[in-house]
PDB file of N, CA and C in Angstrom:
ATOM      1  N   UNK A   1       0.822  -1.186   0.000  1.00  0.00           N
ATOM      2  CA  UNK A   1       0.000   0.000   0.000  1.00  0.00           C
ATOM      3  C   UNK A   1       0.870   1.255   0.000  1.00  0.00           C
ATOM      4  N   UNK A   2       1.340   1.409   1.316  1.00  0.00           N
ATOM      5  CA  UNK A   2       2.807   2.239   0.606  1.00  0.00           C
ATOM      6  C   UNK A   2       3.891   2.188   0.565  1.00  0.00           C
ATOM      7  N   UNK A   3       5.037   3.024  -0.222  1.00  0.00           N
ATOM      8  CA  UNK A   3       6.218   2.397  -0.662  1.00  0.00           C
ATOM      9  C   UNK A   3       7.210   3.445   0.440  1.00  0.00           C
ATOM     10  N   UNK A   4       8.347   2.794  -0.181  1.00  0.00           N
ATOM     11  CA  UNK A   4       9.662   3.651   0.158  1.00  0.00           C
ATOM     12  C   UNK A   4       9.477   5.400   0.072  1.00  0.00           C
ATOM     13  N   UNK A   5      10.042   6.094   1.194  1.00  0.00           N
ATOM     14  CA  UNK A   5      10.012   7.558   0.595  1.00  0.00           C
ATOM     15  C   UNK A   5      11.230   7.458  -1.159  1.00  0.00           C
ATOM     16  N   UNK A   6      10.740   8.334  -1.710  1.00  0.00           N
ATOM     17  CA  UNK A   6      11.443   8.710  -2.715  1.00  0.00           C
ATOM     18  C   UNK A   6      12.580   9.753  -2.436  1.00  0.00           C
ATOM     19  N   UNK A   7      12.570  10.476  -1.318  1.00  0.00           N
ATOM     20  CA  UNK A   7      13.261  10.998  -1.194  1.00  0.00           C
ATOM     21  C   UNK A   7      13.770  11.212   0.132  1.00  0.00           C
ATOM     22  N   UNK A   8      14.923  11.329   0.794  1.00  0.00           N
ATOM     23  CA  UNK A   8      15.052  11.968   2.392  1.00  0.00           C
ATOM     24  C   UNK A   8      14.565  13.198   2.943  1.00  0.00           C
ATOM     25  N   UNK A   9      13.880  13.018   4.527  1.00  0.00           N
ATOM     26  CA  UNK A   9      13.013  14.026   4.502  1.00  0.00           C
ATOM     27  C   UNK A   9      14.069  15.008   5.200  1.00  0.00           C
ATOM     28  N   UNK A  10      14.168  16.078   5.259  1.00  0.00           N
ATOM     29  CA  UNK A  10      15.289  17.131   6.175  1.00  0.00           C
ATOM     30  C   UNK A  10      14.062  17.339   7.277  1.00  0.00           C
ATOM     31  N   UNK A  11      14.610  18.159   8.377  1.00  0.00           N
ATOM     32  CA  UNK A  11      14.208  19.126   9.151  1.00  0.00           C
ATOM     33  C   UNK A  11      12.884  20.127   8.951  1.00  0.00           C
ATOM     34  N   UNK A  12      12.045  19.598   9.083  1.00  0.00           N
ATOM     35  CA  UNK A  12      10.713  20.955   9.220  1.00  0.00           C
ATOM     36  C   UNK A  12       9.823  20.067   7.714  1.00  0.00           C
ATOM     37  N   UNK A  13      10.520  19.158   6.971  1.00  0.00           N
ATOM     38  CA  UNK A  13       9.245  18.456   6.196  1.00  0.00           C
ATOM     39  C   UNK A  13       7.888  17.476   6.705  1.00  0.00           C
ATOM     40  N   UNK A  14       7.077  17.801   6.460  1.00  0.00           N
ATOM     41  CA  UNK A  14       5.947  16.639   6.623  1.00  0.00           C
ATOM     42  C   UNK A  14       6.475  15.568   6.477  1.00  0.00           C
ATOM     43  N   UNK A  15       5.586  14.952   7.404  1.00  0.00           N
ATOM     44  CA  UNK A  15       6.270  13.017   7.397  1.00  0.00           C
ATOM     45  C   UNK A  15       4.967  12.283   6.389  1.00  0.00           C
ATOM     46  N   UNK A  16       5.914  11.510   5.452  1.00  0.00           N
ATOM     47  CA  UNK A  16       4.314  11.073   4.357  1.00  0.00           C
ATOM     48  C   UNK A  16       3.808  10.567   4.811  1.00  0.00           C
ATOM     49  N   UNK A  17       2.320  10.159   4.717  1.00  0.00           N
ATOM     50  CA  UNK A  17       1.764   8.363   5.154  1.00  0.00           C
ATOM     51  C   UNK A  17       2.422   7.657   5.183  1.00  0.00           C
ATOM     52  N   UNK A  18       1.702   6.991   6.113  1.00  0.00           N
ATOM     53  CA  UNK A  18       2.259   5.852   6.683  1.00  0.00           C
ATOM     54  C   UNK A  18       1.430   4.698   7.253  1.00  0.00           C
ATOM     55  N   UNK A  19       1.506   3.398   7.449  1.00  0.00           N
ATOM     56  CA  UNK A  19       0.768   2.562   8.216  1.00  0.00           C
ATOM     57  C   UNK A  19       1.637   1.762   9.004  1.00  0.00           C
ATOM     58  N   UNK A  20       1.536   1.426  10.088  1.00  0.00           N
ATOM     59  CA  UNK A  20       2.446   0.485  10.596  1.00  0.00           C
ATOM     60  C   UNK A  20       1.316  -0.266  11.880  1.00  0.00           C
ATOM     61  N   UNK A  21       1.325  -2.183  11.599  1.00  0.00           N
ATOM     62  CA  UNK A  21       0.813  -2.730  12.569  1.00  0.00           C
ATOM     63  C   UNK A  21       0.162  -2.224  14.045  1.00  0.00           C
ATOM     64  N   UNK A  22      -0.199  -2.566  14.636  1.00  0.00           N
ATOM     65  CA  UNK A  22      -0.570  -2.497  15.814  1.00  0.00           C
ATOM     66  C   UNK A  22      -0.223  -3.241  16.891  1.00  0.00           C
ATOM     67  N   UNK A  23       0.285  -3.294  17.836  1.00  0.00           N
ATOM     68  CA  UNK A  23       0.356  -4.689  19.046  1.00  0.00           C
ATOM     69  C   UNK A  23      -1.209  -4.837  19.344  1.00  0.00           C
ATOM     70  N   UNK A  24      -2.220  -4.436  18.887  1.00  0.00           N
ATOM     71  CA  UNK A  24      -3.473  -4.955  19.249  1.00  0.00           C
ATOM     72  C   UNK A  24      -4.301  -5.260  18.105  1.00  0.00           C
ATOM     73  N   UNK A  25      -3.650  -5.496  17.008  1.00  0.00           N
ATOM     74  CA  UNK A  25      -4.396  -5.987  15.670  1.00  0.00           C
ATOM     75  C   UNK A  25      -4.424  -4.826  15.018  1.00  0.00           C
ATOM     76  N   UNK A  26      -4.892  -4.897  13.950  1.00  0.00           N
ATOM     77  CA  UNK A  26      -4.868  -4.187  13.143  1.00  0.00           C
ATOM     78  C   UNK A  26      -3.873  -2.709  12.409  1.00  0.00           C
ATOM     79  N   UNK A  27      -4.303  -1.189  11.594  1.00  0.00           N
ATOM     80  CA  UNK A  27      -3.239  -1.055  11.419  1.00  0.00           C
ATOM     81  C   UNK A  27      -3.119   0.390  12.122  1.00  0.00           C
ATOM     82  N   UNK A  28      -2.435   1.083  12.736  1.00  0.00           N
ATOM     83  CA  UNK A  28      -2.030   2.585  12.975  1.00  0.00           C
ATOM     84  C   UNK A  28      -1.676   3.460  11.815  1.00  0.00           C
ATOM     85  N   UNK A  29      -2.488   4.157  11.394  1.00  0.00           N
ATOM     86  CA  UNK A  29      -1.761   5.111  10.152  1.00  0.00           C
ATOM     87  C   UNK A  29      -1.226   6.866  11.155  1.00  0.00           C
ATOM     88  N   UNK A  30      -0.619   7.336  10.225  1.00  0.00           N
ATOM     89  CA  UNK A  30      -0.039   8.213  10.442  1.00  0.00           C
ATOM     90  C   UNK A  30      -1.234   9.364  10.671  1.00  0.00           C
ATOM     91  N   UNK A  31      -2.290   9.138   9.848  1.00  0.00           N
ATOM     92  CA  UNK A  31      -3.548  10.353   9.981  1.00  0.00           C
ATOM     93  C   UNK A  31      -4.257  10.478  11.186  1.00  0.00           C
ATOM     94  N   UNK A  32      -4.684   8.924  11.514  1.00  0.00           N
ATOM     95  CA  UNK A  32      -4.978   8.503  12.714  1.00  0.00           C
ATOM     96  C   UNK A  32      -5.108   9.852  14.032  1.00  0.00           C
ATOM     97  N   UNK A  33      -3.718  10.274  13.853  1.00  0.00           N
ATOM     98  CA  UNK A  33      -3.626  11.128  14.927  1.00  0.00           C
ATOM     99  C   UNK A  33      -2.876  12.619  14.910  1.00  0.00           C
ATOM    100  N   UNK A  34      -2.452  12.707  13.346  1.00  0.00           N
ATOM    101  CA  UNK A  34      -2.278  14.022  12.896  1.00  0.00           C
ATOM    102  C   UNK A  34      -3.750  15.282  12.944  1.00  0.00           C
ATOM    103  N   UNK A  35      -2.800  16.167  13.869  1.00  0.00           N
ATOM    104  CA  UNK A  35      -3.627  17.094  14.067  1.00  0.00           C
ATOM    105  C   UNK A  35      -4.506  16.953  15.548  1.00  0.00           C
ATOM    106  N   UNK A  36      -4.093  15.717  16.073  1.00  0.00           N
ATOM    107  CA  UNK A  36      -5.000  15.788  17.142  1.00  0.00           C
ATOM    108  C   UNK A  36      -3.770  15.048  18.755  1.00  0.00           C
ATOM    109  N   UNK A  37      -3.095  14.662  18.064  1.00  0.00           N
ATOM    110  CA  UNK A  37      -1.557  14.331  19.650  1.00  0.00           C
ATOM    111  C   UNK A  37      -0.616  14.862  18.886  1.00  0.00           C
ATOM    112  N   UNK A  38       0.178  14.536  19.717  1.00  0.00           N
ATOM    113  CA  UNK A  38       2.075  14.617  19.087  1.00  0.00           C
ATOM    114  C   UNK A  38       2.182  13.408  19.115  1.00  0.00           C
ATOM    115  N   UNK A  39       3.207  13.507  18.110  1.00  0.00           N
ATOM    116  CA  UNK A  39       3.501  12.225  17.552  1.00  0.00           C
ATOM    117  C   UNK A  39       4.922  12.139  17.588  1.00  0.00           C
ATOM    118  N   UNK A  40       5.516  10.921  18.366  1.00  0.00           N
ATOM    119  CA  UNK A  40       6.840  10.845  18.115  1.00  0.00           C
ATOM    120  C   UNK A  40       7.211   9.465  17.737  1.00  0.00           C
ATOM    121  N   UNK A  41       7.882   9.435  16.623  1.00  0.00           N
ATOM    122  CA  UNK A  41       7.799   8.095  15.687  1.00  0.00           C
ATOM    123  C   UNK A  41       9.589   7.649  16.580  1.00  0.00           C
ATOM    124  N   UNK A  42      10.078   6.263  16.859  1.00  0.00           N
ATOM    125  CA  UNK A  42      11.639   5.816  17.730  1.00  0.00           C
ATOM    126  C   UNK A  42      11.720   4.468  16.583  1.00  0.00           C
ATOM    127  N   UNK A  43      12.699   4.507  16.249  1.00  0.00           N
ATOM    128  CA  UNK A  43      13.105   3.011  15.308  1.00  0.00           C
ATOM    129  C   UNK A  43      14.270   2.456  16.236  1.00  0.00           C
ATOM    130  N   UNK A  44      14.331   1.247  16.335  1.00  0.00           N
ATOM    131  CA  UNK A  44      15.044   0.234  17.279  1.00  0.00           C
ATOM    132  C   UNK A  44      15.868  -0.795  16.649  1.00  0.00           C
ATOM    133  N   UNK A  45      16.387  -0.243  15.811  1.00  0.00           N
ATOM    134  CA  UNK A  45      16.838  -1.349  14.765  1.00  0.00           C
ATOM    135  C   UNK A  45      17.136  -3.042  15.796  1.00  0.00           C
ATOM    136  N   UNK A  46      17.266  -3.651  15.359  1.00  0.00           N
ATOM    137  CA  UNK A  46      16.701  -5.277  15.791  1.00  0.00           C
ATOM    138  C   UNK A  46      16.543  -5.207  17.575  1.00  0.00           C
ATOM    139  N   UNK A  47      16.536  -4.364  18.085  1.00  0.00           N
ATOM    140  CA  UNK A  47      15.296  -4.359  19.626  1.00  0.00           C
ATOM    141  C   UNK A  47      14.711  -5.691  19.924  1.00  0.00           C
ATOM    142  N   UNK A  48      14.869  -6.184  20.633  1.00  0.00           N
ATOM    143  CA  UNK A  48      14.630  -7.496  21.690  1.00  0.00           C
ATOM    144  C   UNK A  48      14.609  -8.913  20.266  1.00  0.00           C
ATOM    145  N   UNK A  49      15.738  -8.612  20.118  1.00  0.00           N
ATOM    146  CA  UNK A  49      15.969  -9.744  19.030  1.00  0.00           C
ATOM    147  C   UNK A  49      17.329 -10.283  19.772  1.00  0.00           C
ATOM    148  N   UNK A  50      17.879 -11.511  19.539  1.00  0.00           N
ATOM    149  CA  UNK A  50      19.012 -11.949  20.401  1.00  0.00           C
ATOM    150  C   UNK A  50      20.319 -11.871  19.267  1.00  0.00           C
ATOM    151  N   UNK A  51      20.558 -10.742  17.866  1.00  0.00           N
ATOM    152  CA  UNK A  51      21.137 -10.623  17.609  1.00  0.00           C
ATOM    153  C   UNK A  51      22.219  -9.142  18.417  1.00  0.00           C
TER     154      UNK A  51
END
């Protein structure tokens, strides 16, 4: 549904759509909650993996 950014985002750009799973089913999109919380997106590269 969606792809790779096409481009890198700098400082002060909009973050594109997005969807990413849920730990309670289904999916979280990025709209979801634009405009209505803050949003702070953390990547964990392999996070509770035993590598």
């Amino acid at each position: 549904m969606f792809g790779f950014a096409k481009k890198n985002l700098k400082i002060g750009d909009k973050a594109p759509e997005f969807a990413l799973p849920s730990h309670i089913g289904g999916k979280v999109r990025l709209t979801d909650y634009l405009d209505k919380k803050n949003i702070l997106l953390a990547f964990y590269p392999m996070d509770w993996t035993p590598v």
